[in-house]
N, C-alpha and C. Protein backbone atom coordinates (compact mmCIF):
# COMPACT_ATOMS: atom_id res chain seq x y z
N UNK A 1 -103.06 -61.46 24.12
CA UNK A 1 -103.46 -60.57 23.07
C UNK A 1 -103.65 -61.32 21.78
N UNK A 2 -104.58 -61.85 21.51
CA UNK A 2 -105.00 -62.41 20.17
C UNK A 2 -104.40 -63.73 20.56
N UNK A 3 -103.80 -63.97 21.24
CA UNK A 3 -102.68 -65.55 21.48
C UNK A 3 -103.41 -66.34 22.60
N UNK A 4 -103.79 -67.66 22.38
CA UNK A 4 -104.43 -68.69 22.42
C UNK A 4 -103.49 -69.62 23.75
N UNK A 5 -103.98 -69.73 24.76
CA UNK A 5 -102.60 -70.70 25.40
C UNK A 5 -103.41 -71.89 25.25
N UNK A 6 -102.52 -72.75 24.87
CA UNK A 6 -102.15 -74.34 24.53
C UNK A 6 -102.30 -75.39 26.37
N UNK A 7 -103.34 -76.02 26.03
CA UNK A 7 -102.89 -76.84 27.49
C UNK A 7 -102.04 -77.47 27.37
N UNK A 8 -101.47 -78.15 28.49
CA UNK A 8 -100.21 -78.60 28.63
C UNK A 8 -100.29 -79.99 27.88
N UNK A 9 -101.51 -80.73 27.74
CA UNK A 9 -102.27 -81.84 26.85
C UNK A 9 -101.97 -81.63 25.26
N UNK A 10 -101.44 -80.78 25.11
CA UNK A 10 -102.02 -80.22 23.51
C UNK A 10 -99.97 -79.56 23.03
N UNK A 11 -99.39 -79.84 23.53
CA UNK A 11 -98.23 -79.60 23.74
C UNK A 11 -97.24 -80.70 23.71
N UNK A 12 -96.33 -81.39 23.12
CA UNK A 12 -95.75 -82.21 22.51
C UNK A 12 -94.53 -82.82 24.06
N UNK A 13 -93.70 -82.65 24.00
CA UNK A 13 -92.31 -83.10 24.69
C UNK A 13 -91.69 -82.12 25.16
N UNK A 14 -91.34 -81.36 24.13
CA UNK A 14 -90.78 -79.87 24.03
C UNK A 14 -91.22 -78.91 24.60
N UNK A 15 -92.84 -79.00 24.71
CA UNK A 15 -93.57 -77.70 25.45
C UNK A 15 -94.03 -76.88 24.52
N UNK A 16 -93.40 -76.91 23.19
CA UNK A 16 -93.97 -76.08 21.92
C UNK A 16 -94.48 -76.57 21.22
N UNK A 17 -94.68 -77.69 20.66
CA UNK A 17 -95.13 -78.31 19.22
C UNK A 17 -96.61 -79.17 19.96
N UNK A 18 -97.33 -79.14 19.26
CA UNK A 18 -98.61 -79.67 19.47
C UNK A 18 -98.64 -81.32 19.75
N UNK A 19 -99.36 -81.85 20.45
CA UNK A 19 -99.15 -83.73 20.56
C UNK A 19 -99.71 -84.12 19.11
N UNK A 20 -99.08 -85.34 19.58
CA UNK A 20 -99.66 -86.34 17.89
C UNK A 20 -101.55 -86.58 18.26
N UNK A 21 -102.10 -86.76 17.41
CA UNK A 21 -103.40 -86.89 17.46
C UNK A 21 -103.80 -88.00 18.56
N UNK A 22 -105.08 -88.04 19.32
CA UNK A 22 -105.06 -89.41 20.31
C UNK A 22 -105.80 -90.53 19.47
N UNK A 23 -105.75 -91.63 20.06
CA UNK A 23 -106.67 -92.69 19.40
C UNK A 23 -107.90 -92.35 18.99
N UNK A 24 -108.48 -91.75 19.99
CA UNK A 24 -110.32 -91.26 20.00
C UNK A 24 -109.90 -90.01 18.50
N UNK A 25 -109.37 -89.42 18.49
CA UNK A 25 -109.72 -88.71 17.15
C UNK A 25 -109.15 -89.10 16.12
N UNK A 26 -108.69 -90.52 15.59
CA UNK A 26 -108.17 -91.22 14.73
C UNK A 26 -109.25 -91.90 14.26
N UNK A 27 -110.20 -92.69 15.05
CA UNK A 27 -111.34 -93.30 14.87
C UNK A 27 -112.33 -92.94 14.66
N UNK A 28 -112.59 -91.44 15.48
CA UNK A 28 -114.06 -90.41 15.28
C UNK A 28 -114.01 -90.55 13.63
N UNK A 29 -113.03 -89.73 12.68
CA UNK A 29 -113.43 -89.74 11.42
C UNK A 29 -113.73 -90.92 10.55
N UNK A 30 -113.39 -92.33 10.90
CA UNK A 30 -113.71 -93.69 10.29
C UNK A 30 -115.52 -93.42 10.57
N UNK A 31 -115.85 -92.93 11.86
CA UNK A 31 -116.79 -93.82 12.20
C UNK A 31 -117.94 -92.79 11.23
N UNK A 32 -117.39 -91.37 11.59
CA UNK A 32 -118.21 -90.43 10.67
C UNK A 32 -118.34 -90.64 9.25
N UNK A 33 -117.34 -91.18 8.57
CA UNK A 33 -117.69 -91.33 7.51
C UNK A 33 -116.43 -93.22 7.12
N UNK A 34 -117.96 -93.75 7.05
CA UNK A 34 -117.97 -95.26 7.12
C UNK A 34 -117.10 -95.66 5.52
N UNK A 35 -116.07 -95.86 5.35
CA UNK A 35 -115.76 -96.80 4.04
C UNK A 35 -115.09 -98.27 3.96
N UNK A 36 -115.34 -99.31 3.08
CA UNK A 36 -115.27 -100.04 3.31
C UNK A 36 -114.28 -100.83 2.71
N UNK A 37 -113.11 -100.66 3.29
CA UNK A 37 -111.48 -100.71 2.92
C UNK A 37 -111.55 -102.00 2.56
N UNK A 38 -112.34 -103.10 2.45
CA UNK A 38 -111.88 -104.42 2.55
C UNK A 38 -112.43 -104.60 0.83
N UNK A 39 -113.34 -103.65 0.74
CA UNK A 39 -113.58 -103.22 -1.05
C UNK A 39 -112.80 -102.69 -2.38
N UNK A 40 -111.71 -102.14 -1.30
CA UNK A 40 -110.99 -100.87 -2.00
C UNK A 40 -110.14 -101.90 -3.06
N UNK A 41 -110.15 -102.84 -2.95
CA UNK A 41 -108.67 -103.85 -3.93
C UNK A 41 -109.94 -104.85 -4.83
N UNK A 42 -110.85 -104.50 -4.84
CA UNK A 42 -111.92 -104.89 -5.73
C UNK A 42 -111.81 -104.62 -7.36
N UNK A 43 -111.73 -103.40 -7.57
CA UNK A 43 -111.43 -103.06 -8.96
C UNK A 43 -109.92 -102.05 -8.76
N UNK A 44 -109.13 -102.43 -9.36
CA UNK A 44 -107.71 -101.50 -9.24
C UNK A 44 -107.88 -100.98 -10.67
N UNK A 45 -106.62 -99.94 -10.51
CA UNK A 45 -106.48 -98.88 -11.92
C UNK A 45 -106.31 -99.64 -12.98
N UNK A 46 -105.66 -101.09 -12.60
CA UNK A 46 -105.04 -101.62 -14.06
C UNK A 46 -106.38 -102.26 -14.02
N UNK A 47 -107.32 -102.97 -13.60
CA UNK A 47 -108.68 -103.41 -14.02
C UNK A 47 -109.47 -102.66 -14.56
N UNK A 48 -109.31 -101.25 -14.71
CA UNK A 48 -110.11 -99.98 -14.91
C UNK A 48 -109.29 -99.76 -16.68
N UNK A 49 -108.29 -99.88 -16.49
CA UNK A 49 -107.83 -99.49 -17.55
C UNK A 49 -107.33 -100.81 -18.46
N UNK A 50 -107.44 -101.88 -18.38
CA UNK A 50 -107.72 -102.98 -18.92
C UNK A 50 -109.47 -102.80 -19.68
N UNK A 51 -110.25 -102.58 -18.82
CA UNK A 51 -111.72 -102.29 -19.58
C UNK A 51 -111.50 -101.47 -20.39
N UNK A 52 -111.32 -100.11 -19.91
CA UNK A 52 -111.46 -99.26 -21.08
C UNK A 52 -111.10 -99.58 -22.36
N UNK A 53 -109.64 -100.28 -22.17
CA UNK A 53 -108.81 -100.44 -23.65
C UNK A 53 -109.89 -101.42 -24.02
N UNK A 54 -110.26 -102.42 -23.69
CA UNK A 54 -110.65 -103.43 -24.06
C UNK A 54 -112.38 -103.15 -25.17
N UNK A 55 -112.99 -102.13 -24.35
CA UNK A 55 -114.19 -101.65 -24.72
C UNK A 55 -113.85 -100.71 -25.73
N UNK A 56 -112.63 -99.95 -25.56
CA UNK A 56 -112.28 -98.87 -27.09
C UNK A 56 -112.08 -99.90 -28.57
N UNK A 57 -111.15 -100.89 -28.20
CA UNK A 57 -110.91 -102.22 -29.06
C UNK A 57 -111.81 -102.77 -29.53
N UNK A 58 -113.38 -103.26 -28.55
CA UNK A 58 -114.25 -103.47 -29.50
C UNK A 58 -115.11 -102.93 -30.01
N UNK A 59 -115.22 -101.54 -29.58
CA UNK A 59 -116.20 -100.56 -30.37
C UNK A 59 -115.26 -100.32 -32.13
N UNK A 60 -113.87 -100.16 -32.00
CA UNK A 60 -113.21 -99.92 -32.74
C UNK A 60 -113.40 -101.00 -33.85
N UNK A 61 -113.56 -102.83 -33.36
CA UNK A 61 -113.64 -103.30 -34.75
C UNK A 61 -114.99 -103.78 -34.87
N UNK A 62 -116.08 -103.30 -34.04
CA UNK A 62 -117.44 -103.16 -34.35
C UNK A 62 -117.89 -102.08 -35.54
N UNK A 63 -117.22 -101.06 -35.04
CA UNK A 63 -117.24 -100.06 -36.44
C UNK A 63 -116.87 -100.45 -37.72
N UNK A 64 -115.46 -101.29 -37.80
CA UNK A 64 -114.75 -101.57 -38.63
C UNK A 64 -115.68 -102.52 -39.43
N UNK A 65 -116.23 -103.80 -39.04
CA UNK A 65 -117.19 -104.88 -39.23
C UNK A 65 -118.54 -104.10 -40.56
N UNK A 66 -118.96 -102.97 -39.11
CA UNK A 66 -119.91 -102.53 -39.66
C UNK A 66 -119.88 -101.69 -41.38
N UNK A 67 -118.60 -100.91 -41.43
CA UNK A 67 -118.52 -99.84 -42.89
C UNK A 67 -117.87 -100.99 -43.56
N UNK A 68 -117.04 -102.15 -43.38
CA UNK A 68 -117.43 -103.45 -44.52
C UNK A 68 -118.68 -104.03 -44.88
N UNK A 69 -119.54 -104.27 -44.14
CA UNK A 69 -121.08 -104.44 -44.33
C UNK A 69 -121.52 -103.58 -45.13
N UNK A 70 -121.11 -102.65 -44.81
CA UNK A 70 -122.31 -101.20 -45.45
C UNK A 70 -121.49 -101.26 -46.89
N UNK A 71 -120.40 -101.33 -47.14
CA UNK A 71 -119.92 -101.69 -48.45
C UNK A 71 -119.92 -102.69 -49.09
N UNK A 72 -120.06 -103.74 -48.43
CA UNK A 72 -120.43 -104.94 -49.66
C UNK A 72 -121.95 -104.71 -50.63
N UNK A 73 -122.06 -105.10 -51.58
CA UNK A 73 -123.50 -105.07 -52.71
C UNK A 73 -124.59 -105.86 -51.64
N UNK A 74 -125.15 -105.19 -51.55
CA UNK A 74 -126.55 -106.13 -51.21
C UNK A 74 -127.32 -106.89 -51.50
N UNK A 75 -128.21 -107.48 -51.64
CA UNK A 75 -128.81 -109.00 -52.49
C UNK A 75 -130.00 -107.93 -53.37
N UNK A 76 -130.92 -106.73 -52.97
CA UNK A 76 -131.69 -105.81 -53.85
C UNK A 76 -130.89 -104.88 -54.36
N UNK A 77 -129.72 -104.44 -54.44
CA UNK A 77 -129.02 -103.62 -54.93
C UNK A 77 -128.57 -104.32 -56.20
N UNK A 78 -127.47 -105.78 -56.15
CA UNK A 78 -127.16 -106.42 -57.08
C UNK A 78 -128.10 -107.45 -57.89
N UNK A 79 -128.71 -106.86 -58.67
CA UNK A 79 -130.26 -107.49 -59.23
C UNK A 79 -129.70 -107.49 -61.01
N UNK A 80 -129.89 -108.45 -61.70
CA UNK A 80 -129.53 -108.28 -63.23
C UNK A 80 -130.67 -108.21 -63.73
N UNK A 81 -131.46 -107.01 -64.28
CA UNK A 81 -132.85 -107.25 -65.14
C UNK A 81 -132.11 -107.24 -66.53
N UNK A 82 -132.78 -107.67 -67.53
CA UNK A 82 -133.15 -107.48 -68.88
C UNK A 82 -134.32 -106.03 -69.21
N UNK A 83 -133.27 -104.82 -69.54
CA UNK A 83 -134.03 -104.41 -69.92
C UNK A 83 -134.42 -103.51 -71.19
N UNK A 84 -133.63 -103.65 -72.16
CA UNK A 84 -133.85 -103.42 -74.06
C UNK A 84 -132.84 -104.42 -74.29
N UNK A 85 -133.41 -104.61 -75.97
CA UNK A 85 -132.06 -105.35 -76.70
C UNK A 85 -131.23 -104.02 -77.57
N UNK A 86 -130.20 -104.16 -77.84
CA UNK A 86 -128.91 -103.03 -78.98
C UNK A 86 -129.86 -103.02 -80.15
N UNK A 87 -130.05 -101.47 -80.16
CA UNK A 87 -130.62 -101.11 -81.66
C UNK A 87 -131.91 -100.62 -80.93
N UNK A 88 -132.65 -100.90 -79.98
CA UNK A 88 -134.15 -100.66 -79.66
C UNK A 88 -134.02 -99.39 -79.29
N UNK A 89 -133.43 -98.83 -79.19
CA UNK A 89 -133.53 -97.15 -78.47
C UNK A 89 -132.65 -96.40 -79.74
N UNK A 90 -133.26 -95.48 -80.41
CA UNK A 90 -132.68 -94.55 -81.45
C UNK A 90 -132.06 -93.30 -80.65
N UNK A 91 -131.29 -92.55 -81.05
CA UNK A 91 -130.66 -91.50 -80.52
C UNK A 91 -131.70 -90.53 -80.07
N UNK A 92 -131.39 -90.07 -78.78
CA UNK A 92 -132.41 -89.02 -78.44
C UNK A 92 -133.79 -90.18 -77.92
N UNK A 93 -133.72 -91.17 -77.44
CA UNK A 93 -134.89 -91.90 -77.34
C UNK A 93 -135.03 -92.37 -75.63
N UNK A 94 -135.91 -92.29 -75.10
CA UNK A 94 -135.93 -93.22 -73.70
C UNK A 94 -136.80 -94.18 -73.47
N UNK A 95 -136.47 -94.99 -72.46
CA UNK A 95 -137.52 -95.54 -72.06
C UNK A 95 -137.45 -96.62 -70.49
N UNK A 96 -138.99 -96.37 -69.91
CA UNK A 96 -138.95 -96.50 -68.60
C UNK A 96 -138.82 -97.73 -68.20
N UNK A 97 -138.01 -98.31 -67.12
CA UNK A 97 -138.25 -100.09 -67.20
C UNK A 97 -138.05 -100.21 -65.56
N UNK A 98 -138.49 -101.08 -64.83
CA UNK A 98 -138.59 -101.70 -63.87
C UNK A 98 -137.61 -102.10 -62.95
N UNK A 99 -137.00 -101.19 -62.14
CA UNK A 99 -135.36 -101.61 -61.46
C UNK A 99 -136.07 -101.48 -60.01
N UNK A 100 -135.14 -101.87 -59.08
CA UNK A 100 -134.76 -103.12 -58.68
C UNK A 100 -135.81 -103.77 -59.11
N UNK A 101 -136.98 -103.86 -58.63
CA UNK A 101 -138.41 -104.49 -58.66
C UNK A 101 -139.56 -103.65 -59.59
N UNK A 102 -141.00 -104.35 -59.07
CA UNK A 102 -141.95 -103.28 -59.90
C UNK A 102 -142.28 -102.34 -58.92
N UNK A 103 -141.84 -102.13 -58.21
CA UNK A 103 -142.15 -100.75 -57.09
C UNK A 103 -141.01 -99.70 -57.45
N UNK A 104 -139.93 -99.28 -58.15
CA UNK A 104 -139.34 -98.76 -58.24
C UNK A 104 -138.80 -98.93 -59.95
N UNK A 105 -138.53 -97.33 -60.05
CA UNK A 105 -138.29 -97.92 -61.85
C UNK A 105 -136.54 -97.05 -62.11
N UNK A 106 -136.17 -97.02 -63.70
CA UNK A 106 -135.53 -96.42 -64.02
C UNK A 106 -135.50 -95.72 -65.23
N UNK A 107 -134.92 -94.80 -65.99
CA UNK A 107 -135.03 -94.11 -67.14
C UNK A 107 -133.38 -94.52 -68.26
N UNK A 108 -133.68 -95.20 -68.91
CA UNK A 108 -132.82 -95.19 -69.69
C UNK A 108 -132.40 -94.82 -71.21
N UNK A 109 -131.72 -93.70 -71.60
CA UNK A 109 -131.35 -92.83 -72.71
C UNK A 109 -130.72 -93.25 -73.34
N UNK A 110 -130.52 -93.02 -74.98
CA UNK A 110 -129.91 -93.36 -75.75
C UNK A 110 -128.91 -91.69 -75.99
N UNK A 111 -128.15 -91.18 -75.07
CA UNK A 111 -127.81 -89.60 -76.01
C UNK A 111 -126.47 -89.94 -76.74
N UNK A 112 -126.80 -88.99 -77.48
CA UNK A 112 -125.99 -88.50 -79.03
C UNK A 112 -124.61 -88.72 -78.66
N UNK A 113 -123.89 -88.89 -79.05
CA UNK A 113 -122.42 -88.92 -78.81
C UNK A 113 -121.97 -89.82 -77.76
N UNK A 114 -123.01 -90.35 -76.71
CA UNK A 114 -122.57 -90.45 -75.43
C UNK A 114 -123.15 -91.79 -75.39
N UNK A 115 -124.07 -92.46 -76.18
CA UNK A 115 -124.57 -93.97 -75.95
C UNK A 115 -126.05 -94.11 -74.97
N UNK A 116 -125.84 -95.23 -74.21
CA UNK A 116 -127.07 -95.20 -73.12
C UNK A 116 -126.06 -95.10 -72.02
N UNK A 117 -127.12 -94.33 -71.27
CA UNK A 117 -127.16 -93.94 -69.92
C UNK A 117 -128.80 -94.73 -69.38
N UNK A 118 -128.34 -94.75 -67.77
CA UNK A 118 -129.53 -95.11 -67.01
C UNK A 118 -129.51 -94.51 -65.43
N UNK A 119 -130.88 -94.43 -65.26
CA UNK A 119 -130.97 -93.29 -63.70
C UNK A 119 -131.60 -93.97 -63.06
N UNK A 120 -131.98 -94.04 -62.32
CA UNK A 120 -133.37 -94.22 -61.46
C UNK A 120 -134.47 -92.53 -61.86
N UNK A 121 -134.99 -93.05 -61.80
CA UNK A 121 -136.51 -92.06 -62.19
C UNK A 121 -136.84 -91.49 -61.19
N UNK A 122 -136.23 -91.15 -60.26
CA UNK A 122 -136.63 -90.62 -58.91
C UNK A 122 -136.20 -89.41 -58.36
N UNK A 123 -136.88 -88.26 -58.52
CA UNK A 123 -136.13 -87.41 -58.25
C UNK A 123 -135.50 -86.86 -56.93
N UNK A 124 -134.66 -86.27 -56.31
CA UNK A 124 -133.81 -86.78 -55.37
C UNK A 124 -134.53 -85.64 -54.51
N UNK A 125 -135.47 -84.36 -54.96
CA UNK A 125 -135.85 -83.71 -53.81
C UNK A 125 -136.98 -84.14 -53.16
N UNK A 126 -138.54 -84.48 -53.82
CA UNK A 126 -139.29 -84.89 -53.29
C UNK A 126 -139.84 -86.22 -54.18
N UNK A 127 -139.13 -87.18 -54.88
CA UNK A 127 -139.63 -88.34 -55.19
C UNK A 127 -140.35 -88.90 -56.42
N UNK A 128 -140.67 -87.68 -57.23
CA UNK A 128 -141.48 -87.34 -58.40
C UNK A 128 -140.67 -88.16 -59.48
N UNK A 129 -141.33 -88.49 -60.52
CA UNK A 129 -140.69 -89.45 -62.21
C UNK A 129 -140.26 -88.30 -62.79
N UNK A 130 -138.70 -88.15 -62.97
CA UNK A 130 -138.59 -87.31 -63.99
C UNK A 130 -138.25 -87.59 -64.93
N UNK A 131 -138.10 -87.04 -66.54
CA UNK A 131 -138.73 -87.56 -67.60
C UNK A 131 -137.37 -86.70 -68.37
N UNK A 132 -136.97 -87.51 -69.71
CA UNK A 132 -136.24 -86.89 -70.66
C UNK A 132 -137.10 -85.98 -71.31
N UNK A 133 -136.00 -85.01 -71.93
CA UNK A 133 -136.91 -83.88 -72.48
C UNK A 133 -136.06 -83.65 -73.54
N UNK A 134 -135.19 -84.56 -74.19
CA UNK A 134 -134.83 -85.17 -75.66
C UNK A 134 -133.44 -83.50 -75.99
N UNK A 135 -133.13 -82.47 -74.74
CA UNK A 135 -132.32 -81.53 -75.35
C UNK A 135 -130.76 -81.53 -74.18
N UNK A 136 -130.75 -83.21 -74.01
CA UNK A 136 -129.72 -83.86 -72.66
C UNK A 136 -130.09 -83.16 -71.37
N UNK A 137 -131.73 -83.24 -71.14
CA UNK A 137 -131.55 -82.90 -70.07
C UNK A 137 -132.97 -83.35 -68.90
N UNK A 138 -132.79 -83.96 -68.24
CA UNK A 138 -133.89 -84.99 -67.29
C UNK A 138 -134.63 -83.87 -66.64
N UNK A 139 -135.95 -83.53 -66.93
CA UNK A 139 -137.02 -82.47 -65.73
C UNK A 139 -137.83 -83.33 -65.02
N UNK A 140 -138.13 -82.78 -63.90
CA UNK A 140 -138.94 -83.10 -62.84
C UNK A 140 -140.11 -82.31 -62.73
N UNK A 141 -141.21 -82.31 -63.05
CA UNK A 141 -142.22 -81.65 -63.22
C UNK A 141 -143.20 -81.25 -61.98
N UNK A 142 -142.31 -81.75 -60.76
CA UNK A 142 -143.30 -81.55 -59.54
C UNK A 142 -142.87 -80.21 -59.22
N UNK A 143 -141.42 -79.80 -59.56
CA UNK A 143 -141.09 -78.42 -58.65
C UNK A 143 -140.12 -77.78 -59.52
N UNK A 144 -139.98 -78.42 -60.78
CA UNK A 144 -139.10 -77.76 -61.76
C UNK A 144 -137.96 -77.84 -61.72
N UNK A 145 -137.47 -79.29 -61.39
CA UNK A 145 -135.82 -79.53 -61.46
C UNK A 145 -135.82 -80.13 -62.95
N UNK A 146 -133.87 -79.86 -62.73
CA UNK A 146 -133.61 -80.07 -63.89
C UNK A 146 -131.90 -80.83 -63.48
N UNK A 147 -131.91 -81.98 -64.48
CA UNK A 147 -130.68 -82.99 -64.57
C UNK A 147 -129.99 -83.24 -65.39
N UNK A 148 -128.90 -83.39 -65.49
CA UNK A 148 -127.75 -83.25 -66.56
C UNK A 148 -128.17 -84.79 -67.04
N UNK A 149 -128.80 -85.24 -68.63
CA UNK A 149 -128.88 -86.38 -69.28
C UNK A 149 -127.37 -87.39 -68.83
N UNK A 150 -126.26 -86.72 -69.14
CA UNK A 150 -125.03 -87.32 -69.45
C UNK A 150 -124.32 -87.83 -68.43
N UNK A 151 -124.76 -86.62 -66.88
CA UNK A 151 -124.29 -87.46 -65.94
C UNK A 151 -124.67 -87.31 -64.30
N UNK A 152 -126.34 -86.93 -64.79
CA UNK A 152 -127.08 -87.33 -63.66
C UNK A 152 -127.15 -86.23 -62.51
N UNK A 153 -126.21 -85.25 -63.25
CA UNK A 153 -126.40 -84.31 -62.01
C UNK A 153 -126.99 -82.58 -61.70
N UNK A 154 -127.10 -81.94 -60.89
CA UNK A 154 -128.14 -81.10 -60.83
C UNK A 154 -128.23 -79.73 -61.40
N UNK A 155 -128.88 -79.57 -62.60
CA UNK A 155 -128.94 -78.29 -63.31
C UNK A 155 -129.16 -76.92 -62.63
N UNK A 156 -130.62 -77.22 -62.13
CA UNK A 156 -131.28 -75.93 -61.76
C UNK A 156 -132.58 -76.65 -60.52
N UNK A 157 -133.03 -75.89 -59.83
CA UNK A 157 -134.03 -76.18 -59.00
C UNK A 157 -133.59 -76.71 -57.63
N UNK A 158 -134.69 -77.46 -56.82
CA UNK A 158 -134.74 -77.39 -55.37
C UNK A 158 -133.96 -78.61 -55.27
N UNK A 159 -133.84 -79.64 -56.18
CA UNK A 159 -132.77 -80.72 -55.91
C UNK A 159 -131.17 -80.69 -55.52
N UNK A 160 -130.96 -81.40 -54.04
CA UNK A 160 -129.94 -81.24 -54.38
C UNK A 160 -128.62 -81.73 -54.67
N UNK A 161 -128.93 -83.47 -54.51
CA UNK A 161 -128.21 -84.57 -54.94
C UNK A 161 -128.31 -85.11 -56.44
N UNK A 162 -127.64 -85.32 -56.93
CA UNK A 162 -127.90 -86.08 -58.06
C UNK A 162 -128.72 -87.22 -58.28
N UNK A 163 -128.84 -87.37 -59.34
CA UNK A 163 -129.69 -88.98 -59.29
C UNK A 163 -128.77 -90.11 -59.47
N UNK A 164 -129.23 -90.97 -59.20
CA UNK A 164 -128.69 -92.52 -59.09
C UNK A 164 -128.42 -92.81 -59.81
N UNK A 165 -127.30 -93.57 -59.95
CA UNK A 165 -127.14 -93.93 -61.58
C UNK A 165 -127.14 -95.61 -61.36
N UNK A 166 -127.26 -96.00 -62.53
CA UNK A 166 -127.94 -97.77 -62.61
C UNK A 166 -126.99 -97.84 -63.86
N UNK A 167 -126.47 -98.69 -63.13
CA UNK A 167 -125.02 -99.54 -63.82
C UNK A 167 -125.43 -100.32 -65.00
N UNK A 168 -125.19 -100.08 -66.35
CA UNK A 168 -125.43 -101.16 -67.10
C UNK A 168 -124.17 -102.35 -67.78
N UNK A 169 -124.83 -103.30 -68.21
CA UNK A 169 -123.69 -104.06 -68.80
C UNK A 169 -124.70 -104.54 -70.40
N UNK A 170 -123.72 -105.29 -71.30
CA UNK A 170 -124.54 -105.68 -72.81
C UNK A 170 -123.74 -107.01 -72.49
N UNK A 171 -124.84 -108.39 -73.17
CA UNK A 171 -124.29 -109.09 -73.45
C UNK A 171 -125.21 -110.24 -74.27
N UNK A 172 -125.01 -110.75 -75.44
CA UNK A 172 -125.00 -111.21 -76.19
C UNK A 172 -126.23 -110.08 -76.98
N UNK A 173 -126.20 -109.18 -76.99
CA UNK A 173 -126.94 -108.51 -77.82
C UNK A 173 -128.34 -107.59 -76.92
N UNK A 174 -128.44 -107.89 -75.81
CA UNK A 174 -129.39 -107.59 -74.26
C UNK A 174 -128.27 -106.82 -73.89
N UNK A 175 -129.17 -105.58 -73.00
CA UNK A 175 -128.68 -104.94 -72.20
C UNK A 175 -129.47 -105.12 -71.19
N UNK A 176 -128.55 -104.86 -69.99
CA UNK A 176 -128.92 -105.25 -68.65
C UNK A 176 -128.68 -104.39 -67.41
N UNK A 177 -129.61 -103.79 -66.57
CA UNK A 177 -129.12 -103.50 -65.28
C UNK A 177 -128.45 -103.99 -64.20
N UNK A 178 -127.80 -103.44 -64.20
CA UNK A 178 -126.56 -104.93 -62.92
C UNK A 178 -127.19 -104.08 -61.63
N UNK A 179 -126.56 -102.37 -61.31
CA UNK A 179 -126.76 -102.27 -60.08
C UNK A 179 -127.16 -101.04 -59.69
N UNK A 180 -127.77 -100.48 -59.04
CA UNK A 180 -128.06 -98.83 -58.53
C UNK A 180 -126.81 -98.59 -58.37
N UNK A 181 -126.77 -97.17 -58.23
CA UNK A 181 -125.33 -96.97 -57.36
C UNK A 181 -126.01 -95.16 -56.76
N UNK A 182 -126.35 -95.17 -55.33
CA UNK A 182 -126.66 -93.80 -55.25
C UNK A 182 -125.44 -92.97 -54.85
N UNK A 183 -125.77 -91.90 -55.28
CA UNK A 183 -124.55 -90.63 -55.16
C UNK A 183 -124.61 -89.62 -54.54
């Protein structure tokens, strides 16, 4: 009734417990599915996990390498122009001069209370010269932004980074651009 009789082959010592498997079905499953044990001690866990560490380690001071790079001054970034002498710019006065190179310029202000300032001339949404407008405050005339004279940053309009500011230094009576610095 639902119960299965066991040949006497299939039946252990005891008469109850099933035999141990024979040779022929120890080997059938090697042959069905072929692996090649003499491979298996080829790469072990600690070779597996020796790489990994090893590959996390140098991605880790590849990165590291790299954001020192990206922070040191660059050879077009750190550029010294000459560009007014002390006294040439009256309060409320600007004027445009040539940073890094002649493909790129900057705007530099004389404001009231506050001395010179210097920008890059570039406006940060689509690229346009923007221009002092002598009431501390830098416009962009392509789309109607507007920039804080004093410290470069964004009034009103579609801009939405500040502008660059260009590092100055004075010395023996010359003022000088030392370096961009974008923000």
């Amino acid at each position: 009734m639902g119960r299965e009789l066991q040949s006497s082959s299939e039946l252990g010592q005891a008469g109850n417990t099933p035999a141990q498997p024979s040779e022929h079905s120890h080997t059938e499953w090697k042959r069905e599915f072929p692996y090649p044990w003499d491979e298996d001690e080829i790469v072990t866990r600690r070779d597996t996990l020796r790489f990994l560490l090893a590959g996390s380690g140098a991605l880790f001071l590849a990165t590291g390498v790299l954001a020192i790079l990206g922070a040191l001054p660059k050879g077009p970034d750190v550029k010294t122009i000459a560009i007014a002498k002390e006294g040439e710019l009256a309060e409320n006065a600007w004027k445009v001069f040539n940073y890094p190179d002649e493909y790129a310029q900057g705007i530099l202000i004389n404001l009231p209370g506050h001395g010179l300032v210097a920008y890059s001339d570039v406006c940060t949404h689509l690229s346009c010269a923007v221009l002092y407008q002598g009431d501390g405050k830098l416009h962009c005339p392509c789309h109607e932004g507007l920039f804080d004279a004093t410290t470069g940053n964004v009034l009103a309009g579609p801009p939405q980074r500040p502008l660059s500011l260009i590092q100055l230094a004075r010395e023996n009576g010359v003022i000088y651009a030392v370096k961009e610095i974008a923000r």
